[in-house]
Protein backbone atom coordinates (compact mmCIF):
# COMPACT_ATOMS: atom_id res chain seq x y z
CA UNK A 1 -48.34 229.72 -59.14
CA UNK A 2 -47.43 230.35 -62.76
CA UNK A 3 -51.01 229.21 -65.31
CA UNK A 4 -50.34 226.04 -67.14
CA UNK A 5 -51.28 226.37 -70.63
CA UNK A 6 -53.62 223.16 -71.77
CA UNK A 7 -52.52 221.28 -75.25
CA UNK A 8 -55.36 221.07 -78.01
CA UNK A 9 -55.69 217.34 -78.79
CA UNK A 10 -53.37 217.64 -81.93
CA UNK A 11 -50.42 218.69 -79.42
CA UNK A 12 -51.54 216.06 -76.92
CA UNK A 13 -50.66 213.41 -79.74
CA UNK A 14 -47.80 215.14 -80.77
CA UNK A 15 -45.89 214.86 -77.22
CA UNK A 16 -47.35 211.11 -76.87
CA UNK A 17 -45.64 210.21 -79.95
CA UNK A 18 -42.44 212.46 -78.55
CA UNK A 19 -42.27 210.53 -75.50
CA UNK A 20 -42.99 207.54 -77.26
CA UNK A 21 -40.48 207.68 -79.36
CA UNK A 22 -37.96 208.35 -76.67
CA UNK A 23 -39.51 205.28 -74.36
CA UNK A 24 -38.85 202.96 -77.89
CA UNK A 25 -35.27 204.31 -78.50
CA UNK A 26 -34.45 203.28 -74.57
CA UNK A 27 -36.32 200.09 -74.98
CA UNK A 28 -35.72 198.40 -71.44
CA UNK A 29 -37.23 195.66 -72.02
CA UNK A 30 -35.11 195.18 -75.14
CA UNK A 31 -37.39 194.41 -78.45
CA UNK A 32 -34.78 193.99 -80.67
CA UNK A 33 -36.67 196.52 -83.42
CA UNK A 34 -39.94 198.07 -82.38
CA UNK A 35 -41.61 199.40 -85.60
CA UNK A 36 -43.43 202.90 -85.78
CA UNK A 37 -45.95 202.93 -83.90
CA UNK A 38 -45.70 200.58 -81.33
CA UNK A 39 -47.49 200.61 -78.48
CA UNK A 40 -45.53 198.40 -75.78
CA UNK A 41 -44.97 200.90 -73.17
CA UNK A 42 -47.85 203.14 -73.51
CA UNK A 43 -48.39 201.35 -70.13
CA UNK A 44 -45.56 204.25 -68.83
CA UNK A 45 -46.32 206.99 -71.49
CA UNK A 46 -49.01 208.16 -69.61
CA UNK A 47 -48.28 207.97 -65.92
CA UNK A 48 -44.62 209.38 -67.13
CA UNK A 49 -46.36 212.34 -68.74
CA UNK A 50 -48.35 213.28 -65.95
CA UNK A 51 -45.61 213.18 -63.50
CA UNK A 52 -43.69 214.98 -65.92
CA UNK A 53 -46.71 217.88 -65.79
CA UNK A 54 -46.22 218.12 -62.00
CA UNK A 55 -42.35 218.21 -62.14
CA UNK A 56 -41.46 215.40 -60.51
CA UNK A 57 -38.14 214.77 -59.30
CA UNK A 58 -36.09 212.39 -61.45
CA UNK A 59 -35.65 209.94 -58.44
CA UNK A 60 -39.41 209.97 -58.51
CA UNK A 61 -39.78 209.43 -61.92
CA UNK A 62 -36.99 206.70 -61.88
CA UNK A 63 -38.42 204.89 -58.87
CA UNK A 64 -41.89 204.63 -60.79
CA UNK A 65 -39.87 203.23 -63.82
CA UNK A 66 -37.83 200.47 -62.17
CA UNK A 67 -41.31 199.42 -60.29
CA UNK A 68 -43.39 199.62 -63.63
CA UNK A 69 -40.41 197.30 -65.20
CA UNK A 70 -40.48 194.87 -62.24
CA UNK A 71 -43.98 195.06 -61.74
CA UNK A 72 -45.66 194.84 -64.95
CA UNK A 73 -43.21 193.43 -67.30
CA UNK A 74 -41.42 191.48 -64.62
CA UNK A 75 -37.88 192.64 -65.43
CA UNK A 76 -34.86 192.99 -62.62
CA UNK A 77 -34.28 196.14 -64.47
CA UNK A 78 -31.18 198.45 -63.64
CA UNK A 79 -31.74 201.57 -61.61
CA UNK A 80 -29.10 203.53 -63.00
CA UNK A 81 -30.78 202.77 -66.58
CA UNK A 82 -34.37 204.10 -65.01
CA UNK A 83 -32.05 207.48 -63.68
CA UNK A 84 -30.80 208.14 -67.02
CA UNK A 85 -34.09 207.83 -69.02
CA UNK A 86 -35.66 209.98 -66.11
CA UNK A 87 -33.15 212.42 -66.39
CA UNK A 88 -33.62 211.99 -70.16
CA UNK A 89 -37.38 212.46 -70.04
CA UNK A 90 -37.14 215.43 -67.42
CA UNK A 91 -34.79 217.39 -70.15
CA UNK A 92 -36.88 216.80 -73.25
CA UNK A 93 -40.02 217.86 -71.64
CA UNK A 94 -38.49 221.06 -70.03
CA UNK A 95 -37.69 222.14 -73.36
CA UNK A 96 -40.47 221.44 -75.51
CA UNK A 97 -43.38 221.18 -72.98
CA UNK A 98 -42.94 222.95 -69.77
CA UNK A 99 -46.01 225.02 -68.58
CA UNK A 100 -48.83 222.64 -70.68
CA UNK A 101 -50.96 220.11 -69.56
CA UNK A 102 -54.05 218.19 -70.74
């Protein structure tokens, strides 16, 4: 089992606001302009960044999306949308985080 190297706080922020940024600019729940900062789906940053740490499968990841959107912001939201933000999400955090965690 390859060592996972852990993040010092400042590059714990940094790859919140990363996957932030990325969760805004998909916006499934369709805000028509979320300023800087926003926090409306820190509700998925988390969980996505942990499963992200384990490398979860993206029909994992997208099946814990489209439940999220149902779930807690009551949305009949599309799978294929979920699959192409998890695929998304999988590819930006295999090439600027893979091997860290918390």
């Amino acid at each position: 089992m390859t060592e996972m190297r852990r993040l010092s706080k400042a590059e714990m922020r940094q790859r919140g606001r990363e996957l932030r940024a990325l969760l805004n600019e998909w916006n499934p729940i369709g805000i028509p302009t979320l300023p800087a900062g926003d926090d409306e789906y820190d509700c998925l940053l988390w969980p996505l960044i942990r499963m992200l740490e384990q490398d979860s499968g993206v029909d994992a990841v997208a099946t814990f999306l489209t439940t999220e959107l149902r779930d807690h912001f009551g949305l009949d939201h599309s799978t294929q949308s979920s699959v192409e933000f998890a695929r998304r999400a999988k590819t930006w955090f295999q090439s600027s985080w893979e091997g860290t965690r918390v």
